[in-house]
Protein backbone atom coordinates (compact mmCIF):
# COMPACT_ATOMS: atom_id res chain seq x y z
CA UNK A 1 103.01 148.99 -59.35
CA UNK A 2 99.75 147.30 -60.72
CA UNK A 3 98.94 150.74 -62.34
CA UNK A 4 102.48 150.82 -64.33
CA UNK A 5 101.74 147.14 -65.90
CA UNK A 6 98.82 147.92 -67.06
CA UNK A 7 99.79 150.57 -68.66
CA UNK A 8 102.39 148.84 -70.27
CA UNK A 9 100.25 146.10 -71.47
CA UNK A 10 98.17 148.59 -73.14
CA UNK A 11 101.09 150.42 -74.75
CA UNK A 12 101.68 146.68 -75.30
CA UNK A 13 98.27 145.96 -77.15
CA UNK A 14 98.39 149.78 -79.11
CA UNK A 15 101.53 148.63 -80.38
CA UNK A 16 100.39 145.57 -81.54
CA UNK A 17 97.38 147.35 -83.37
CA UNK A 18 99.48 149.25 -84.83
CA UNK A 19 101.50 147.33 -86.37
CA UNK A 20 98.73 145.27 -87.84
CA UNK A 21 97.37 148.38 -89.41
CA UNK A 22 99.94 149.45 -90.72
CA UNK A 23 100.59 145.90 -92.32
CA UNK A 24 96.74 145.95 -93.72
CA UNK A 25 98.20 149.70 -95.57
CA UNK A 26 100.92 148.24 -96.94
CA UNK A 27 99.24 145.17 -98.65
CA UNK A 28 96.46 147.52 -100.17
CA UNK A 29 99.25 149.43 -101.52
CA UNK A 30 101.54 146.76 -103.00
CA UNK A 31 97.88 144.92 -104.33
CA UNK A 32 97.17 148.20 -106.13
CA UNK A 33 93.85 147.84 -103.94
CA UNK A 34 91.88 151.53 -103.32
CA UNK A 35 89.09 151.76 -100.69
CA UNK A 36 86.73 152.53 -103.88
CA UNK A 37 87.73 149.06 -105.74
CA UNK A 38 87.49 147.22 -102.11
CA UNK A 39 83.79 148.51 -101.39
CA UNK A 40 83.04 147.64 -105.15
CA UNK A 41 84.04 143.79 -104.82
CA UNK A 42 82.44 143.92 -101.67
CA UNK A 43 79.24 144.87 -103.88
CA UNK A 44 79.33 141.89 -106.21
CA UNK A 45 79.91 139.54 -103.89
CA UNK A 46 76.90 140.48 -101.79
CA UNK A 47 74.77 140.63 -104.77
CA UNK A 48 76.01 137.01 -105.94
CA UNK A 49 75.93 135.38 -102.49
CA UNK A 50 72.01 137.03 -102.24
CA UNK A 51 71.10 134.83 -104.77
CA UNK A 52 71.35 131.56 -102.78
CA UNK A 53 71.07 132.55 -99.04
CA UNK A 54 69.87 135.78 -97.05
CA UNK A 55 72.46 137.57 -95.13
CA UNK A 56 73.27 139.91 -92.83
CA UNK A 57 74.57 142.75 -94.34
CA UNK A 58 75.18 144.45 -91.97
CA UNK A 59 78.01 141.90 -90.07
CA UNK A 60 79.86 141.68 -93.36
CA UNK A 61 84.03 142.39 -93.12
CA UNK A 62 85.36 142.03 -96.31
CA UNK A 63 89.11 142.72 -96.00
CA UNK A 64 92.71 141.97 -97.96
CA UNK A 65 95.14 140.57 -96.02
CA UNK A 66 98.11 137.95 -96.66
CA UNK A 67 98.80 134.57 -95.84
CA UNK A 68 101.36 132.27 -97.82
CA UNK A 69 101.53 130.24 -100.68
CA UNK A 70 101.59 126.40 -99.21
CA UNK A 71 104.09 125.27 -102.47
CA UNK A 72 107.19 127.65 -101.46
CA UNK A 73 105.73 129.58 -98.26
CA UNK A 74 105.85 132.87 -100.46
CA UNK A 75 103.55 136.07 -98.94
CA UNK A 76 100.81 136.60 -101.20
CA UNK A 77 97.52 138.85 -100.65
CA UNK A 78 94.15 137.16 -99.78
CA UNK A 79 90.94 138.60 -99.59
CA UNK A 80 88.92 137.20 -96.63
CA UNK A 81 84.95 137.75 -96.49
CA UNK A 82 83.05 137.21 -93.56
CA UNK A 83 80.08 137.07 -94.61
CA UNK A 84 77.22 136.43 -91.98
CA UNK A 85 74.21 133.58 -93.36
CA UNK A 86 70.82 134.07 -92.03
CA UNK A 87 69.67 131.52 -93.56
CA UNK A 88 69.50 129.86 -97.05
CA UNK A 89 67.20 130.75 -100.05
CA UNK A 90 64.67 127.82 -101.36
CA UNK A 91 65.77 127.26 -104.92
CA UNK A 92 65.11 124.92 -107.50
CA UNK A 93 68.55 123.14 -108.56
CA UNK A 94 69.31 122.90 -112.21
């Protein structure tokens, strides 16, 4: 019997990733967002963020996703970087 729910906790768990995969295709596609452009913003933002403080480039996830507009509670896509800070750059301020 312990054999059967565990099984169904990781049918449970597949479904679930699933589903949020399939919800990460369909805001790429309704954001007009290719794999090409993602990679490319992913680019500029390392190259920008370099400037100030040394990362890891390796541990960055840079990913759209959606949350909701706090005014009316509308969905709207977001683009969430994790971006992981080694430590920060010694520069002159302006």
């Amino acid at each position: 019997m312990t054999f059967l729910k565990k099984v169904g906790k990781n049918e449970d768990n597949s479904k679930n990733v699933a589903k949020e995969r399939l919800k990460l295709v369909l805001i790429h596609d309704r954001a007009n967002i290719s794999p090409r452009f993602l990679e490319m913003i992913k680019g500029d933002i390392i190259r920008v963020i370099s400037d100030y403080v040394e990362i890891d480039e390796e541990g960055i996830d840079v990913k759209f996703t959606r949350t909701r507009r706090e005014s009316d509670n509308t969905p709207i896509p977001a683009l969430i970087a994790n971006i992981p800070i080694i430590k920060m750059k010694d520069r002159l301020m302006d």
